[in-house]
PDB file of N, CA and C in Angstrom:
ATOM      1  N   UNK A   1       1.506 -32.732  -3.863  1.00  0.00           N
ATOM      2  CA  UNK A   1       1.074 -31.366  -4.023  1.00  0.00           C
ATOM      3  C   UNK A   1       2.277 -30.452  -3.814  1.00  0.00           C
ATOM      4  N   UNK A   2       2.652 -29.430  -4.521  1.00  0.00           N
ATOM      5  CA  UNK A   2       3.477 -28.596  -4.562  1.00  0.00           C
ATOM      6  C   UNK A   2       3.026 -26.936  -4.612  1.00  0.00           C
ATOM      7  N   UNK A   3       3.495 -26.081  -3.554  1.00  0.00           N
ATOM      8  CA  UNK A   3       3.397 -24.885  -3.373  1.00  0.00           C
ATOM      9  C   UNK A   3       3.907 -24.109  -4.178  1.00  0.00           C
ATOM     10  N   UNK A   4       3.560 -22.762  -5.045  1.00  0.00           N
ATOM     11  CA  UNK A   4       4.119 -21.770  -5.718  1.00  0.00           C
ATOM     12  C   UNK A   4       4.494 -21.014  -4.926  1.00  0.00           C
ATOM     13  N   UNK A   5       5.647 -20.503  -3.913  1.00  0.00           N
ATOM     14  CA  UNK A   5       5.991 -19.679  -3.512  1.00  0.00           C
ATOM     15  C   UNK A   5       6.102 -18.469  -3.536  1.00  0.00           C
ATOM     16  N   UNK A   6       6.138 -17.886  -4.932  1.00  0.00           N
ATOM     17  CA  UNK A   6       6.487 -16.944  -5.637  1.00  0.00           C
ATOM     18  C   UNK A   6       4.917 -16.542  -6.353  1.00  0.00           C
ATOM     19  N   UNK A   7       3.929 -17.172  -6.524  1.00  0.00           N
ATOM     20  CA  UNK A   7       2.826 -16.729  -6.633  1.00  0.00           C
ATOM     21  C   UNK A   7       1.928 -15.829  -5.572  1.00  0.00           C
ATOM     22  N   UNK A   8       1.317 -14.704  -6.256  1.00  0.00           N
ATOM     23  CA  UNK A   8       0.910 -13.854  -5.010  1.00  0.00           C
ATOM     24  C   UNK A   8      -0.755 -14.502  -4.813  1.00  0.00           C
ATOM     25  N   UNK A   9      -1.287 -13.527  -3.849  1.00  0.00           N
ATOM     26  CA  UNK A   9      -2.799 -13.648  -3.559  1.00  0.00           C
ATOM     27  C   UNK A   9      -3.526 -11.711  -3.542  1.00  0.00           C
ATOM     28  N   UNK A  10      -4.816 -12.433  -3.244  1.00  0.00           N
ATOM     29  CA  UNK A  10      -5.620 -10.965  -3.485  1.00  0.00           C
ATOM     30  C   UNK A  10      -6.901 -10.849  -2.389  1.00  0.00           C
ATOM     31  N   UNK A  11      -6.579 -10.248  -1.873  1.00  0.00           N
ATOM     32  CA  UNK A  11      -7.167 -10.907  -0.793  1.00  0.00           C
ATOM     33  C   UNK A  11      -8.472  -9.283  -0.829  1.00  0.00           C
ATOM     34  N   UNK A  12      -9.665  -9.679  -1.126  1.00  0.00           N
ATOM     35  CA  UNK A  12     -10.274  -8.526  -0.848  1.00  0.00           C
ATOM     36  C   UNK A  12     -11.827  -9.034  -0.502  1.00  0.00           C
ATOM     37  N   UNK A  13     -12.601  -7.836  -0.357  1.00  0.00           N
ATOM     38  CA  UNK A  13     -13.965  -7.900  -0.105  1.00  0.00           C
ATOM     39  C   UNK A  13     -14.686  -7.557  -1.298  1.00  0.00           C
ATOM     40  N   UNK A  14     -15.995  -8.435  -1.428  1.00  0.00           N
ATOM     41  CA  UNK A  14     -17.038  -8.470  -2.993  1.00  0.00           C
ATOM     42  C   UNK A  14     -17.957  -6.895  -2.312  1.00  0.00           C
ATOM     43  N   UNK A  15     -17.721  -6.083  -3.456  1.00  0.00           N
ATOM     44  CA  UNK A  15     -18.652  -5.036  -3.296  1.00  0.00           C
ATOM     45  C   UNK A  15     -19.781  -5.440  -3.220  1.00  0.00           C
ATOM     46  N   UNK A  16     -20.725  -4.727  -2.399  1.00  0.00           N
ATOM     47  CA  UNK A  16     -22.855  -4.491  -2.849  1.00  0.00           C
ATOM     48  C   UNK A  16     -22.823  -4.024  -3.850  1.00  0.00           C
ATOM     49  N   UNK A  17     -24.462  -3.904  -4.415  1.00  0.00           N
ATOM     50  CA  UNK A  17     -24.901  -3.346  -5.523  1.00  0.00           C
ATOM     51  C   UNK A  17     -24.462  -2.178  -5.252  1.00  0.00           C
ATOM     52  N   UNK A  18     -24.689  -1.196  -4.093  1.00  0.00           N
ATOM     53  CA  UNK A  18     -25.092  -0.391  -4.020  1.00  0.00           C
ATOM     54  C   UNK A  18     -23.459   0.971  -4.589  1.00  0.00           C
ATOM     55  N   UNK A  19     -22.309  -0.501  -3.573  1.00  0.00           N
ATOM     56  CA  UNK A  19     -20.727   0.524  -4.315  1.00  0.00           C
ATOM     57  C   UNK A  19     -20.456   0.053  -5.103  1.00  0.00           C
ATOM     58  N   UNK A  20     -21.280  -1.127  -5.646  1.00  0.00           N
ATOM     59  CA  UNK A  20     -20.879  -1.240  -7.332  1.00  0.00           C
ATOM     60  C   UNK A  20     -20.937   0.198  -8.262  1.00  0.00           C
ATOM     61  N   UNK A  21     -22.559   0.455  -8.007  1.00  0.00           N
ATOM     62  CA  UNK A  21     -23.258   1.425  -8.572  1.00  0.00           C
ATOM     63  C   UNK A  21     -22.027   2.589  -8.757  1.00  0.00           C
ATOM     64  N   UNK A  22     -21.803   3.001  -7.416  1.00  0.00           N
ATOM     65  CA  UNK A  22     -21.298   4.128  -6.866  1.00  0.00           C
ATOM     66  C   UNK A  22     -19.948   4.038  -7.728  1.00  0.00           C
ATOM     67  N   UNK A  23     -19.228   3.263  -7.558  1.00  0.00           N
ATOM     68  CA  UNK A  23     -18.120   3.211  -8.321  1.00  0.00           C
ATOM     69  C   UNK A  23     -18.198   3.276  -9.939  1.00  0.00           C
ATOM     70  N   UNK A  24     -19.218   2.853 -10.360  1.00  0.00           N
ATOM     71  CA  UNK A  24     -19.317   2.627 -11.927  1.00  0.00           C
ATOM     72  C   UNK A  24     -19.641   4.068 -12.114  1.00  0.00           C
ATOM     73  N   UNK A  25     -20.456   4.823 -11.481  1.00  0.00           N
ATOM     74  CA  UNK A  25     -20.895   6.414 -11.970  1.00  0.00           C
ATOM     75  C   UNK A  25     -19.700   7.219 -11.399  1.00  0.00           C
ATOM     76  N   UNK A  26     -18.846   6.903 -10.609  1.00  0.00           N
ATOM     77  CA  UNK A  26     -17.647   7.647 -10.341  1.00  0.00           C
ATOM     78  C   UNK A  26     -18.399   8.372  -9.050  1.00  0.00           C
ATOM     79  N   UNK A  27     -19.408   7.841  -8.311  1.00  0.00           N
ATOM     80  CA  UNK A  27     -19.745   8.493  -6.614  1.00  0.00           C
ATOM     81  C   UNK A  27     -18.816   8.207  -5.570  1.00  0.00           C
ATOM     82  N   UNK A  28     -17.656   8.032  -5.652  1.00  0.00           N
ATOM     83  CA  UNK A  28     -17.038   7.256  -4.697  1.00  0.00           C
ATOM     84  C   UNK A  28     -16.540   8.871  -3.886  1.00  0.00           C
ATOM     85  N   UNK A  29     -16.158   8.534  -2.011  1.00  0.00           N
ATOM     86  CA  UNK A  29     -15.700   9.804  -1.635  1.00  0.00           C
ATOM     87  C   UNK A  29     -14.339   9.762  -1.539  1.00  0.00           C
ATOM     88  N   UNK A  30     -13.561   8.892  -1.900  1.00  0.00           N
ATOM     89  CA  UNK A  30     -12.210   8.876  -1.168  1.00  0.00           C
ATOM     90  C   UNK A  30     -11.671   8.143  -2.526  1.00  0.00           C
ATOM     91  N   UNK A  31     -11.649   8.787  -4.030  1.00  0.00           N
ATOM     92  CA  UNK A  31     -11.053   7.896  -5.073  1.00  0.00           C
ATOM     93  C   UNK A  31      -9.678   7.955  -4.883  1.00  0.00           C
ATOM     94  N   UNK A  32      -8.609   8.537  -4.023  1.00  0.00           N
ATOM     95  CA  UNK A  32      -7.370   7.717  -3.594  1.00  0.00           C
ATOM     96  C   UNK A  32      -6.993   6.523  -3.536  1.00  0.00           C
ATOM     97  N   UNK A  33      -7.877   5.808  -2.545  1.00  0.00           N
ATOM     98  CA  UNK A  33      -8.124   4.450  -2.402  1.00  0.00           C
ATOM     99  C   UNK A  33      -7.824   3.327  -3.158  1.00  0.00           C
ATOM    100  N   UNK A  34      -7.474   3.993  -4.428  1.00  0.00           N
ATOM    101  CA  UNK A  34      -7.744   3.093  -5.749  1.00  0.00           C
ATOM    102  C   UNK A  34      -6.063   3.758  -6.625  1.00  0.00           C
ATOM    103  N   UNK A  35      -4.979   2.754  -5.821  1.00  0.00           N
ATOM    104  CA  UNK A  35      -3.542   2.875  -7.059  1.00  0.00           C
ATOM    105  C   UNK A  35      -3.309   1.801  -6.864  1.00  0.00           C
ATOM    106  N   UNK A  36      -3.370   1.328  -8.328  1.00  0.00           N
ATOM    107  CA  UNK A  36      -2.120  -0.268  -8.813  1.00  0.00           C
ATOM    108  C   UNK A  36      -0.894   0.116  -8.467  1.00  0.00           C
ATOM    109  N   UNK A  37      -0.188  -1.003  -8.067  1.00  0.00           N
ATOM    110  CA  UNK A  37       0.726  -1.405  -7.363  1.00  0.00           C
ATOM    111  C   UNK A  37       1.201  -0.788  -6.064  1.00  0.00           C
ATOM    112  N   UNK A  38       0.733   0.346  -4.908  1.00  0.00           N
ATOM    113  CA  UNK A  38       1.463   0.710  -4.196  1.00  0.00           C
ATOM    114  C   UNK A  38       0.607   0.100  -2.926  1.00  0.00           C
ATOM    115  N   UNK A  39       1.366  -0.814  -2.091  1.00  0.00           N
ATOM    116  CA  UNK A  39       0.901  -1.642  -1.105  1.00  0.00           C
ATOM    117  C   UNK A  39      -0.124  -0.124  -0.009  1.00  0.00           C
ATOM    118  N   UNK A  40       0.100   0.896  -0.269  1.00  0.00           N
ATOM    119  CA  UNK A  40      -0.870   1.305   1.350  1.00  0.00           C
ATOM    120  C   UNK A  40      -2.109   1.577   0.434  1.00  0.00           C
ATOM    121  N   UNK A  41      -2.468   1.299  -0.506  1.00  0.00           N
ATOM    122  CA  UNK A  41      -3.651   1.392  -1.127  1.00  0.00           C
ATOM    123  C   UNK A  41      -4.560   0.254  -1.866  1.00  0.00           C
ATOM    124  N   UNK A  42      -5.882   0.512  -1.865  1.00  0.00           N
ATOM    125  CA  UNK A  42      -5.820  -0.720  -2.189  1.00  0.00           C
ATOM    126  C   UNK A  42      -6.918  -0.908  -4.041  1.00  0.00           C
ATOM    127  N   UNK A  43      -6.708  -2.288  -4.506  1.00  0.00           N
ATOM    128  CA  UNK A  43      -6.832  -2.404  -5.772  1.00  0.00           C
ATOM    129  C   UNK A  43      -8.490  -2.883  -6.023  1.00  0.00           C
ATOM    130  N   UNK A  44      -8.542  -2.713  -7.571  1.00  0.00           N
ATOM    131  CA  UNK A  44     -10.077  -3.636  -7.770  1.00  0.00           C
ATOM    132  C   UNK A  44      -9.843  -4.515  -8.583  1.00  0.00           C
ATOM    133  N   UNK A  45     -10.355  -5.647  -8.099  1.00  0.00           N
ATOM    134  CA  UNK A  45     -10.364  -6.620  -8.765  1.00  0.00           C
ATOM    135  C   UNK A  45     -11.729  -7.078  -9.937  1.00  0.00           C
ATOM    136  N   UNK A  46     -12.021  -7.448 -10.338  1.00  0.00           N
ATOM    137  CA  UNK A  46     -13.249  -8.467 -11.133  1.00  0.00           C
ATOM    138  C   UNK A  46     -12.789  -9.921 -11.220  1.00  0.00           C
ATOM    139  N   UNK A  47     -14.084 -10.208 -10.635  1.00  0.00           N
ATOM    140  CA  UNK A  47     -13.619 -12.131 -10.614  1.00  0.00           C
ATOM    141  C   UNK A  47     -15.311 -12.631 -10.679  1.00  0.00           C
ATOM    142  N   UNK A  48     -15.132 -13.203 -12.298  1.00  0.00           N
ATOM    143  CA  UNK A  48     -16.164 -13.798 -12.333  1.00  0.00           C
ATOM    144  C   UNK A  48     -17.682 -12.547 -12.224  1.00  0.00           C
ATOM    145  N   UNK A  49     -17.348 -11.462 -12.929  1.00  0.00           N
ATOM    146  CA  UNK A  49     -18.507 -10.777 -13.134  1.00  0.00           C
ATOM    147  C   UNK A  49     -18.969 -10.157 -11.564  1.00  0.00           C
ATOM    148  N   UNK A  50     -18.034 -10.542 -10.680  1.00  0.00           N
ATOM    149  CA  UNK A  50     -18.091  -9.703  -9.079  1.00  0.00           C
ATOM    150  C   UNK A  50     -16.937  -8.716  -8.983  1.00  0.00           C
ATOM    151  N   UNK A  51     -17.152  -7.659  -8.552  1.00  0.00           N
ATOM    152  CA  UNK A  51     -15.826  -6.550  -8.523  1.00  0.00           C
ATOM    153  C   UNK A  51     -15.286  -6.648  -6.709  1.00  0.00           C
ATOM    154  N   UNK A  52     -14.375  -6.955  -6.421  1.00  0.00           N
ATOM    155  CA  UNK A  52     -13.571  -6.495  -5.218  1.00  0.00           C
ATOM    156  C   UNK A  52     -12.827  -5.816  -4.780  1.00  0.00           C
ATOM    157  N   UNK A  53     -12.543  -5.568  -3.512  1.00  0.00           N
ATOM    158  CA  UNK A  53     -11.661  -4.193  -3.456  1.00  0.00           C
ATOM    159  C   UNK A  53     -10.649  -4.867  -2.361  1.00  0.00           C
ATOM    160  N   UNK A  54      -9.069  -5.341  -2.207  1.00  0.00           N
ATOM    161  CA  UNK A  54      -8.388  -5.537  -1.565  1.00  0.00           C
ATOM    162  C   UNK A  54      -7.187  -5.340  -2.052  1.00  0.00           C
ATOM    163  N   UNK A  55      -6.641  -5.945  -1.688  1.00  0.00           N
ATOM    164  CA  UNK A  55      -4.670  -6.060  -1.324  1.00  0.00           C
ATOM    165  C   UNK A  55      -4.117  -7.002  -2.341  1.00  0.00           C
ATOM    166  N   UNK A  56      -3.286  -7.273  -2.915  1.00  0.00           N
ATOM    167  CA  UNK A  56      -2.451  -8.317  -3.823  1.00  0.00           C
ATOM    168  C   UNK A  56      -1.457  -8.215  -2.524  1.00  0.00           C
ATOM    169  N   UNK A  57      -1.103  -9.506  -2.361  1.00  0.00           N
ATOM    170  CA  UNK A  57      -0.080  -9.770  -1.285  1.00  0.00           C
ATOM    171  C   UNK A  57       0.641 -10.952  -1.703  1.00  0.00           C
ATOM    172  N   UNK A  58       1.962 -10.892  -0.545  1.00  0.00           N
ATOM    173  CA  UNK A  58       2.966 -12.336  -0.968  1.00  0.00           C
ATOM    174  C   UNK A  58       2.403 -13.412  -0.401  1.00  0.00           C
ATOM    175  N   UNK A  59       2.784 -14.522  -0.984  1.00  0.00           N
ATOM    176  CA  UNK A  59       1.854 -16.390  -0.814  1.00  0.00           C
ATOM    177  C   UNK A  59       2.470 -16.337   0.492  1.00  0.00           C
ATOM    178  N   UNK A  60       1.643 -16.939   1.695  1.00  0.00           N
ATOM    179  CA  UNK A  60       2.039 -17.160   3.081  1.00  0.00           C
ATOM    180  C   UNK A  60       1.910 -16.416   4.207  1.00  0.00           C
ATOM    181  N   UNK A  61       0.854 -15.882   3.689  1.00  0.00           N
ATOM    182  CA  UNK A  61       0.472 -14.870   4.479  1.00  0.00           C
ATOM    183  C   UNK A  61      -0.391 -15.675   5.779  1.00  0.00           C
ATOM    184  N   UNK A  62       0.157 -14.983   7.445  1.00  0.00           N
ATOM    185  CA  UNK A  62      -0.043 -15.546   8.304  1.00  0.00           C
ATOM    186  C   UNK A  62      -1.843 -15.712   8.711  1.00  0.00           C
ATOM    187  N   UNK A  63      -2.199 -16.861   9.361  1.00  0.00           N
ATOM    188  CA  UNK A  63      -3.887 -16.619   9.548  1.00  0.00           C
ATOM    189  C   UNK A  63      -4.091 -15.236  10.319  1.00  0.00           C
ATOM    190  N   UNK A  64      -3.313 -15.241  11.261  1.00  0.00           N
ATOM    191  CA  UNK A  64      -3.353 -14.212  12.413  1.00  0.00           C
ATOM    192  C   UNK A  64      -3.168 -12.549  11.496  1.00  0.00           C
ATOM    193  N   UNK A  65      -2.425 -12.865  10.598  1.00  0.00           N
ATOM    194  CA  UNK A  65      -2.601 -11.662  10.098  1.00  0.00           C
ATOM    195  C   UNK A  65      -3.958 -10.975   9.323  1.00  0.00           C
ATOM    196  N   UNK A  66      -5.004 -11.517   9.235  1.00  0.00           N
ATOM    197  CA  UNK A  66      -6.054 -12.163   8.683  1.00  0.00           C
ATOM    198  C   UNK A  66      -6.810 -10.861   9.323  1.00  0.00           C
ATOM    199  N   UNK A  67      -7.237 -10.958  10.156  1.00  0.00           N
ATOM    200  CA  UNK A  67      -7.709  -9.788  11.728  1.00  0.00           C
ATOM    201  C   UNK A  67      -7.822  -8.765  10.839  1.00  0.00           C
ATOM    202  N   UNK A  68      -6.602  -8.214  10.968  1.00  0.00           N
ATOM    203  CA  UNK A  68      -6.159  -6.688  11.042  1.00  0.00           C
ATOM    204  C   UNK A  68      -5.924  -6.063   9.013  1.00  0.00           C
ATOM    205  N   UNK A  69      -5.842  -7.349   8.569  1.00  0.00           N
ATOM    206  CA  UNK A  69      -6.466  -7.189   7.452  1.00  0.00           C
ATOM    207  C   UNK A  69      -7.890  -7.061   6.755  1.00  0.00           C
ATOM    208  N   UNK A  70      -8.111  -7.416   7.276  1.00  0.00           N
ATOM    209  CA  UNK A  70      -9.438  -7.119   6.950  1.00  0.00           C
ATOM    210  C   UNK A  70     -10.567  -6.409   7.466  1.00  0.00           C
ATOM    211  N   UNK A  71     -10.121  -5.810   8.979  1.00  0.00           N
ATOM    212  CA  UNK A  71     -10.787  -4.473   9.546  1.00  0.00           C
ATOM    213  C   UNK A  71      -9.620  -3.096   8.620  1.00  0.00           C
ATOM    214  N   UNK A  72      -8.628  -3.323   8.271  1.00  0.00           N
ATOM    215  CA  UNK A  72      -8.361  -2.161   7.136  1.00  0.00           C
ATOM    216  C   UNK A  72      -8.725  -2.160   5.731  1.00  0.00           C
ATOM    217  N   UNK A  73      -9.162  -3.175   5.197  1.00  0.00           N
ATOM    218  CA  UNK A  73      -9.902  -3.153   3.875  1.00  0.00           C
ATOM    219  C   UNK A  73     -11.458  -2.405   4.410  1.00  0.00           C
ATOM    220  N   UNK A  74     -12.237  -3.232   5.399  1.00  0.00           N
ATOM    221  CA  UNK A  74     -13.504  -2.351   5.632  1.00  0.00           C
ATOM    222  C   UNK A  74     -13.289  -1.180   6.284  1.00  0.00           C
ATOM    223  N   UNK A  75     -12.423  -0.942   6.785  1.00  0.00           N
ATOM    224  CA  UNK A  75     -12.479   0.385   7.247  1.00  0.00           C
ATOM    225  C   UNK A  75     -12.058   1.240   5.761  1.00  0.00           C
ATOM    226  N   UNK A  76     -11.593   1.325   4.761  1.00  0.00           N
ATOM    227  CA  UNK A  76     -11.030   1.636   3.713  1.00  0.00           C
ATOM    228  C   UNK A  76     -12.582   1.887   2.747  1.00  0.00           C
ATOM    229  N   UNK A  77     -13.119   0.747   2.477  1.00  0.00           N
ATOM    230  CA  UNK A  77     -14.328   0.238   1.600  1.00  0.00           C
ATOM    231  C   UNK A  77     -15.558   1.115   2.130  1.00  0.00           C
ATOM    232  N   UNK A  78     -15.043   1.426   3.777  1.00  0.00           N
ATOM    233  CA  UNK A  78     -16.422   2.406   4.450  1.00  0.00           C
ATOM    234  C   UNK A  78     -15.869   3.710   4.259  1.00  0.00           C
ATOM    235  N   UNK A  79     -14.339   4.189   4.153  1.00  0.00           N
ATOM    236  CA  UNK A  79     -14.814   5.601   4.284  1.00  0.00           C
ATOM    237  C   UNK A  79     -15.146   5.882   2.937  1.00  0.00           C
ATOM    238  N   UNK A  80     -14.233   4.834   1.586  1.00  0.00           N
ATOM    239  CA  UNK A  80     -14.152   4.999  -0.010  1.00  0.00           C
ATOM    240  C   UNK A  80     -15.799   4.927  -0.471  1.00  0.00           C
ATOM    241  N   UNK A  81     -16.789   5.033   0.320  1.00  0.00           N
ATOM    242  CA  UNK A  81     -18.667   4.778  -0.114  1.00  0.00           C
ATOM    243  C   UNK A  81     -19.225   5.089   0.836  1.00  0.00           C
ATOM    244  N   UNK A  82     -18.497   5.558   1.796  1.00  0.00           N
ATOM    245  CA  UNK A  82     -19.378   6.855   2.421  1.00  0.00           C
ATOM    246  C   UNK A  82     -20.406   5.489   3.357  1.00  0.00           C
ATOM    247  N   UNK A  83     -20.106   4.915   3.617  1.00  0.00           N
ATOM    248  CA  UNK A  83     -21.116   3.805   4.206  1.00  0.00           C
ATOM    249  C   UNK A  83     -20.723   3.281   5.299  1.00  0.00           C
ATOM    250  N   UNK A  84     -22.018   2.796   6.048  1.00  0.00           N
ATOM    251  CA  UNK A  84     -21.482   2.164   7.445  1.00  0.00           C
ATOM    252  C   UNK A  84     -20.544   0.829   7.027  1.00  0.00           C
ATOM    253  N   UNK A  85     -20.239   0.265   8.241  1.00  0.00           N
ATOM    254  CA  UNK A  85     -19.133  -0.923   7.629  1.00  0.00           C
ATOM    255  C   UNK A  85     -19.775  -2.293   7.409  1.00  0.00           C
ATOM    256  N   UNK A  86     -18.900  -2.159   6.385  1.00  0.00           N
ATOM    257  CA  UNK A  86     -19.068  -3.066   5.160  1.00  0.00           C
ATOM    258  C   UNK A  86     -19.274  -4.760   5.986  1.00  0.00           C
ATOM    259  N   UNK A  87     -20.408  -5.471   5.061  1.00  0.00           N
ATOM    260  CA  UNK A  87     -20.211  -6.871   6.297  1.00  0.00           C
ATOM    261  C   UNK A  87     -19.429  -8.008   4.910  1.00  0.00           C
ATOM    262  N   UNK A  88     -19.780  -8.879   4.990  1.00  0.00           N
ATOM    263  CA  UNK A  88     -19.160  -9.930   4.477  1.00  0.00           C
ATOM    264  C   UNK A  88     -17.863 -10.703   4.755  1.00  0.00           C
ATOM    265  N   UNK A  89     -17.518 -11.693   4.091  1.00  0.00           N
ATOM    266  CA  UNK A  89     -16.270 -12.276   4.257  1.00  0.00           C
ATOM    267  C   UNK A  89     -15.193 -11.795   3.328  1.00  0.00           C
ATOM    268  N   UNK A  90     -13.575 -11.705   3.751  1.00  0.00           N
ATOM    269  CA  UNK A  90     -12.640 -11.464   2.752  1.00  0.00           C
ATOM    270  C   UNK A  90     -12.889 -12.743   2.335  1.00  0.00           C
ATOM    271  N   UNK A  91     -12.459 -12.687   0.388  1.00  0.00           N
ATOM    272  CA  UNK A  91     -12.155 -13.820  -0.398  1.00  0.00           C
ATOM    273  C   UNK A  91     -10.346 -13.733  -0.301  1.00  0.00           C
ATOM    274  N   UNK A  92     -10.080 -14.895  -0.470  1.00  0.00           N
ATOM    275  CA  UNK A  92      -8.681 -14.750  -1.132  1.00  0.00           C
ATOM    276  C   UNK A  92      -8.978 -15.706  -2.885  1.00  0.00           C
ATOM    277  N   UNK A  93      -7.981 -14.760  -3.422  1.00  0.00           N
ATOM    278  CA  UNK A  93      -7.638 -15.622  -4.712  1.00  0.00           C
ATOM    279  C   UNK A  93      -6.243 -15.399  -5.505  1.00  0.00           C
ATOM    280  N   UNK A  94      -5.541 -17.109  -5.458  1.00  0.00           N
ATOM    281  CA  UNK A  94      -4.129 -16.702  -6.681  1.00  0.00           C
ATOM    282  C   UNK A  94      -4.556 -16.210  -7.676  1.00  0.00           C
ATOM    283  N   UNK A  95      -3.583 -14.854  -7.898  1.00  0.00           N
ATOM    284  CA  UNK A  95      -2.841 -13.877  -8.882  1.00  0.00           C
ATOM    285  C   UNK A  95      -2.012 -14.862  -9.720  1.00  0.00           C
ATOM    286  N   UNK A  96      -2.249 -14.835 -11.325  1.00  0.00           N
ATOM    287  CA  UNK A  96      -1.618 -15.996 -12.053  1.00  0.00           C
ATOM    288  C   UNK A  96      -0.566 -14.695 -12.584  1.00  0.00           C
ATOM    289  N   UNK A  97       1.009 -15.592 -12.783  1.00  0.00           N
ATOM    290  CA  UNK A  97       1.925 -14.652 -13.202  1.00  0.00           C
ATOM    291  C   UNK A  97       1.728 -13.735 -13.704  1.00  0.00           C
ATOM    292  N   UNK A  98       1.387 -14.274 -15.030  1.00  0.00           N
ATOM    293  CA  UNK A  98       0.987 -13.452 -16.378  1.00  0.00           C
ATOM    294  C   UNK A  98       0.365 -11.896 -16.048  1.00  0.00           C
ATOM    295  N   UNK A  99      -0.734 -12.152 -15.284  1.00  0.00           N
ATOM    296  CA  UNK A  99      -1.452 -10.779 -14.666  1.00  0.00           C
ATOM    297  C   UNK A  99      -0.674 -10.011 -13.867  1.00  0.00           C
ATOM    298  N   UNK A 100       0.296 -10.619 -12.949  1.00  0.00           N
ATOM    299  CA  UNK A 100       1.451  -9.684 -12.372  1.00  0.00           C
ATOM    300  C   UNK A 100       2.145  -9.195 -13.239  1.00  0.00           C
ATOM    301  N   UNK A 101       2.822 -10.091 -14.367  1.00  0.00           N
ATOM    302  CA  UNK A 101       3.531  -9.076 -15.026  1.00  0.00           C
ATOM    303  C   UNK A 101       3.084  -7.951 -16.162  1.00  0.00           C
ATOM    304  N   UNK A 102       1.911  -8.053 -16.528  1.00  0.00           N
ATOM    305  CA  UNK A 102       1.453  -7.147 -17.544  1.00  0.00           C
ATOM    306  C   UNK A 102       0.486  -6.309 -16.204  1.00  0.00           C
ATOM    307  N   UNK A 103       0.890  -6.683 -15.021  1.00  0.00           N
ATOM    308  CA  UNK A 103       0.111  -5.256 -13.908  1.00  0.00           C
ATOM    309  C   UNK A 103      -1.607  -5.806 -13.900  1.00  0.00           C
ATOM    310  N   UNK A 104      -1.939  -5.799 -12.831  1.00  0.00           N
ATOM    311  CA  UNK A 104      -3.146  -5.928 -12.895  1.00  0.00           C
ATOM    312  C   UNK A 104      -4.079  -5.077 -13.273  1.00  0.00           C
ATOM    313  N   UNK A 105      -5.535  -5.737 -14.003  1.00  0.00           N
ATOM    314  CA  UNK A 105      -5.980  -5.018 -14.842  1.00  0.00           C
ATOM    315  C   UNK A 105      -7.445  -4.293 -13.641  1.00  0.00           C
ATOM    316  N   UNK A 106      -7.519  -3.073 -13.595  1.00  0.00           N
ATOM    317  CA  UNK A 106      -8.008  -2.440 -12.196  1.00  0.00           C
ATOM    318  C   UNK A 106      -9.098  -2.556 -13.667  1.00  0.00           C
ATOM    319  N   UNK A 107     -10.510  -2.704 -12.932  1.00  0.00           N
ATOM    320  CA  UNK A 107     -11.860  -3.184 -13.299  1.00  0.00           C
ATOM    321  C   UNK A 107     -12.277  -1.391 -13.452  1.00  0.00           C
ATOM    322  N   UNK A 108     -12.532  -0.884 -14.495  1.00  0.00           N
ATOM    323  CA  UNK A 108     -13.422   0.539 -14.840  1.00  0.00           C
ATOM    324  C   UNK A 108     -14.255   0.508 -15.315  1.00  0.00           C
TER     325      UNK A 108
END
């Protein structure tokens, strides 16, 4: 087995119906929240007909860093829908080159 080093990850949380909704009609309170490529913000993904909202990050990212990532995505996801905080698990998933270099495609 061999590691891609240089391959990133995406590490975010699967929206509810409810900030699906919100996002598709443009209800969101904090649409900042939402710029491709600049790390203090964060991105949307679609995977598999589910929309997420996290981080693209570099491969090797520590467990411990894990924590504090992911109380700033829900803290982010709660103020961006106006909602108490968000439950679920972060997903991670490899970012295939190709999509890094033509920029990831933010889900509208």
């Amino acid at each position: 087995m061999r590691v891609d080093p240089e391959r990133k990850i995406f590490v975010g949380l699967k929206l509810g119906t409810e900030m699906r909704r919100q996002y598709t009609e443009g209800k969101v309170a904090h649409r900042p929240a939402f710029k491709v490529g600049d790390p203090a913000y964060l991105e949307l993904l679609e995977v598999r007909g589910d929309l997420y909202m996290g981080r693209v990050l570099d491969g090797g990212l520590a467990v411990d860093e894990l924590g504090d990532l992911e109380r700033n995505i829900k803290s982010i996801v709660a103020v961006t829908f106006s909602a108490p905080r968000p439950a679920g698990p972060l997903r991670l998933f490899p970012i295939e080159r190709d999509a890094l270099a033509a920029g990831l495609a933010a889900a509208s």
